[in-house]
Protein backbone atom coordinates (compact mmCIF):
# COMPACT_ATOMS: atom_id res chain seq x y z
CA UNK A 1 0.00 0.00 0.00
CA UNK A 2 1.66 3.34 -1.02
CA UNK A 3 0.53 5.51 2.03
CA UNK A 4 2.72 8.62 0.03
CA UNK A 5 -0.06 10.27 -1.43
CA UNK A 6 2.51 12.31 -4.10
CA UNK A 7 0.20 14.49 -7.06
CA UNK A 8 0.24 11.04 -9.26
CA UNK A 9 1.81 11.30 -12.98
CA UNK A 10 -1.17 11.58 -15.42
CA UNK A 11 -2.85 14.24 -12.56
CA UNK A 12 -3.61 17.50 -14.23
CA UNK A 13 -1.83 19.74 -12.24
CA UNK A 14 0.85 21.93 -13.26
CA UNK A 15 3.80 20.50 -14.06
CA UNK A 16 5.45 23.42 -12.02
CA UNK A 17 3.82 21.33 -9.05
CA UNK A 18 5.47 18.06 -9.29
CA UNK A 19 8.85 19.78 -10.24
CA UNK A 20 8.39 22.31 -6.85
CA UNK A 21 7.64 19.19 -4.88
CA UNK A 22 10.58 17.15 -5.84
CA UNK A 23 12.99 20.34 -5.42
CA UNK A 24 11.36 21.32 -1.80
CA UNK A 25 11.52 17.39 -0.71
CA UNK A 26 15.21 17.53 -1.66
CA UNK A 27 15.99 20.95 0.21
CA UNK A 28 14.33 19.65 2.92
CA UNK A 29 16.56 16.23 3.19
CA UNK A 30 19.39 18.33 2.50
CA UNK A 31 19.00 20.76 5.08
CA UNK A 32 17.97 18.53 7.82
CA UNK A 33 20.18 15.56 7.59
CA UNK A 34 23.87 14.43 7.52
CA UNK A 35 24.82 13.07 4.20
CA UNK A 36 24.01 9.33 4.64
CA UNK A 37 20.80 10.04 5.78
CA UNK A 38 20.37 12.53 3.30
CA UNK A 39 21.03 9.38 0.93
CA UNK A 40 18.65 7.08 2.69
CA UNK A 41 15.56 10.02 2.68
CA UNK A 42 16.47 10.58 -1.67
CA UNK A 43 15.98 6.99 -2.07
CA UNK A 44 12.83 5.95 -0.51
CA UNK A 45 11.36 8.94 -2.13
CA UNK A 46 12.08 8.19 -5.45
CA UNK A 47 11.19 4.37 -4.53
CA UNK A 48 8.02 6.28 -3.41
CA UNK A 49 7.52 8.57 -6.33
CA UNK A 50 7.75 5.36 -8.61
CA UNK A 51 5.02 3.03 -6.60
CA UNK A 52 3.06 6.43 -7.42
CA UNK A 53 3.62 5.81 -11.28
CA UNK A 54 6.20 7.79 -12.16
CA UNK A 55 9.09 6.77 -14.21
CA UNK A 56 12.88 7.04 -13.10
CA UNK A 57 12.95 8.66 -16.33
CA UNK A 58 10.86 11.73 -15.64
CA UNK A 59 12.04 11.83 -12.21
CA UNK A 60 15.60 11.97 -12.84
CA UNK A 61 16.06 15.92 -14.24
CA UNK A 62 13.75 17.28 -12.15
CA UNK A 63 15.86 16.06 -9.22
CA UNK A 64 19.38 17.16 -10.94
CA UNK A 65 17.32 20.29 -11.35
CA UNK A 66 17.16 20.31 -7.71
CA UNK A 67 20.77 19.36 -6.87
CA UNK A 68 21.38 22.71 -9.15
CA UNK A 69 19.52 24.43 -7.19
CA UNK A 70 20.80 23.14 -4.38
CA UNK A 71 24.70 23.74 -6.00
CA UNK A 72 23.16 27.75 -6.81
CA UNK A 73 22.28 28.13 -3.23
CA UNK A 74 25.48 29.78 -2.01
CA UNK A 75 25.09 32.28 -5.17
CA UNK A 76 21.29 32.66 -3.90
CA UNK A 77 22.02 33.71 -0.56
CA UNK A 78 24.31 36.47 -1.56
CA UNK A 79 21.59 37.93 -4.25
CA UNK A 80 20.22 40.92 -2.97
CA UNK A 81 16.21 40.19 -2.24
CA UNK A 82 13.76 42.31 -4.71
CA UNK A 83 11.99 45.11 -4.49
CA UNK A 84 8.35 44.24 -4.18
CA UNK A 85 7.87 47.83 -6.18
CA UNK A 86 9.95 46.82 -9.25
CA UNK A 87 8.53 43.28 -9.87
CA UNK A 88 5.95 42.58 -12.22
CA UNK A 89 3.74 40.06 -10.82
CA UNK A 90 1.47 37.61 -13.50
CA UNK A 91 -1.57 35.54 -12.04
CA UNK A 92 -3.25 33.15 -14.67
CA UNK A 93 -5.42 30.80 -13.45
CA UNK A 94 -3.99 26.82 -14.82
CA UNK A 95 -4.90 25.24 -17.42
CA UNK A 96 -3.84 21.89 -18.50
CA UNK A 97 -3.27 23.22 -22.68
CA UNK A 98 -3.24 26.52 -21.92
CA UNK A 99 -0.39 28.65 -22.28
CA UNK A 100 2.69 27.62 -19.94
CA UNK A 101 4.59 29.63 -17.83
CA UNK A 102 8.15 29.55 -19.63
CA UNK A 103 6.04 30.45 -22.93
CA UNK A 104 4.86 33.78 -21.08
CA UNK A 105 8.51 34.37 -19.77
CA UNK A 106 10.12 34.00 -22.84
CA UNK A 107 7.54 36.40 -24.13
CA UNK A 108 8.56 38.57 -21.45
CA UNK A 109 12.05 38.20 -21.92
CA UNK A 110 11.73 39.03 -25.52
CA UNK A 111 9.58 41.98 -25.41
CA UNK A 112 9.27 43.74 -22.53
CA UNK A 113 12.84 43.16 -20.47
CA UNK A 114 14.85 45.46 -22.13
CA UNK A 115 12.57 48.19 -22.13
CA UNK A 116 11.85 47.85 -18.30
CA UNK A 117 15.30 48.86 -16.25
CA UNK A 118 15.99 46.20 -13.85
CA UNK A 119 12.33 44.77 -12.91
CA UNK A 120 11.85 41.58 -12.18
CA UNK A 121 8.31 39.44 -13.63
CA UNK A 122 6.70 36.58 -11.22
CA UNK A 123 4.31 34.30 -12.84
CA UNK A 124 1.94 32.99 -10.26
CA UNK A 125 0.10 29.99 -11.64
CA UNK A 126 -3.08 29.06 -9.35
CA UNK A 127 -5.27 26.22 -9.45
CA UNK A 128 -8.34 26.36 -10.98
CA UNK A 129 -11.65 25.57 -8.86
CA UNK A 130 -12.73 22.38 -8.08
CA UNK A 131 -15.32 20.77 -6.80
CA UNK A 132 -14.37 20.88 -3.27
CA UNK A 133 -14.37 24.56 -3.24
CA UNK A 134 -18.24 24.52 -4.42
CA UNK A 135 -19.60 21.53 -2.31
CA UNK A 136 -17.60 22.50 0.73
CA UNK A 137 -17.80 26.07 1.62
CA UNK A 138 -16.84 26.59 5.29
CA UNK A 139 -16.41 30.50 6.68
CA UNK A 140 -16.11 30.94 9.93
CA UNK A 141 -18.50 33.42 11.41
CA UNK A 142 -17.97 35.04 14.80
CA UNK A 143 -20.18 36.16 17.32
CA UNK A 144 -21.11 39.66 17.71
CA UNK A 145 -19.24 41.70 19.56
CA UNK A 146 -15.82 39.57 19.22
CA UNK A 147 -12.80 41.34 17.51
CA UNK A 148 -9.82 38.45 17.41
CA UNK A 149 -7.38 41.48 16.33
CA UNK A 150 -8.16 43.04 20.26
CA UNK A 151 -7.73 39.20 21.45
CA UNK A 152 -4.75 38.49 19.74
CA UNK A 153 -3.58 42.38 21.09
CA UNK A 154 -3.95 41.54 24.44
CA UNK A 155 -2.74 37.88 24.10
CA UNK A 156 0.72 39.78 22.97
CA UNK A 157 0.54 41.84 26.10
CA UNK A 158 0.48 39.77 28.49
């Protein structure tokens, strides 16, 4: 039974998803174990990721993209962090043949870099709704009279 409930390979999710969870499950290892267990962790999850259905083959560059990133992360830590002013921020909702996000970056890149000076260009990519969000609406409604900032105020001051 494969308790590891990983996004599964023909799952319609971004591919930015499974690539983000490979590279955050290897920073994690990496940053909170010596090497041998470091070793141990990598293998059971790709012995994981593959009783999911996924192929060493597709797993492989996604995690040598993430020892990259883990190789850039000396070079990362020296980058100064950017303005939230000069970066251009793109929010598309996902779509599984829609256009992807290094398609709108290399439009970017092409067009509009070098006539901005030195700002930077996010692309956010959220999921689109689901049925969960409709059938399940929860909101949390307070009683009259209750203001959790004041709470959480004096919670702080004491």
């Amino acid at each position: 039974m494969n308790l590891y409930l990983y996004i599964p390979p023909l799952s319609a999710h971004p591919p930015s998803c499974f690539k983000g969870l490979i590279t955050g499950e290897v920073r994690r290892y990496w940053l909170q174990n010596n090497l041998e267990d470091f070793q141990q962790l990598l293998s059971k999850f790709i012995e994981r990721l593959i009783a999911r259905g996924h192929t060493l083959q597709t797993i492989t560059p996604l995690l040598q993209n993430a020892a990259a990133t883990l190789d850039n992360k000396a070079v990362n830590l020296r980058a100064k962090p950017n303005d939230p002013d000069n970066v251009l921020f793109i929010h598309k909702t996902f779509h599984p043949h829609g256009i992807q996000r290094k398609d709108i970056r290399g439009l970017y890149q092409r067009i509009l870099e070098p006539h901005l000076n030195g700002e930077k260009m996010t692309v956010a990519i959220s999921r689109p709704t689901n049925l969960r969000d409709i059938l399940t609406k929860a909101r949390l409604v307070l009683p009259d009279g209750i203001d959790v900032h004041k709470l959480v105020q004096q919670r702080k001051d004491k």
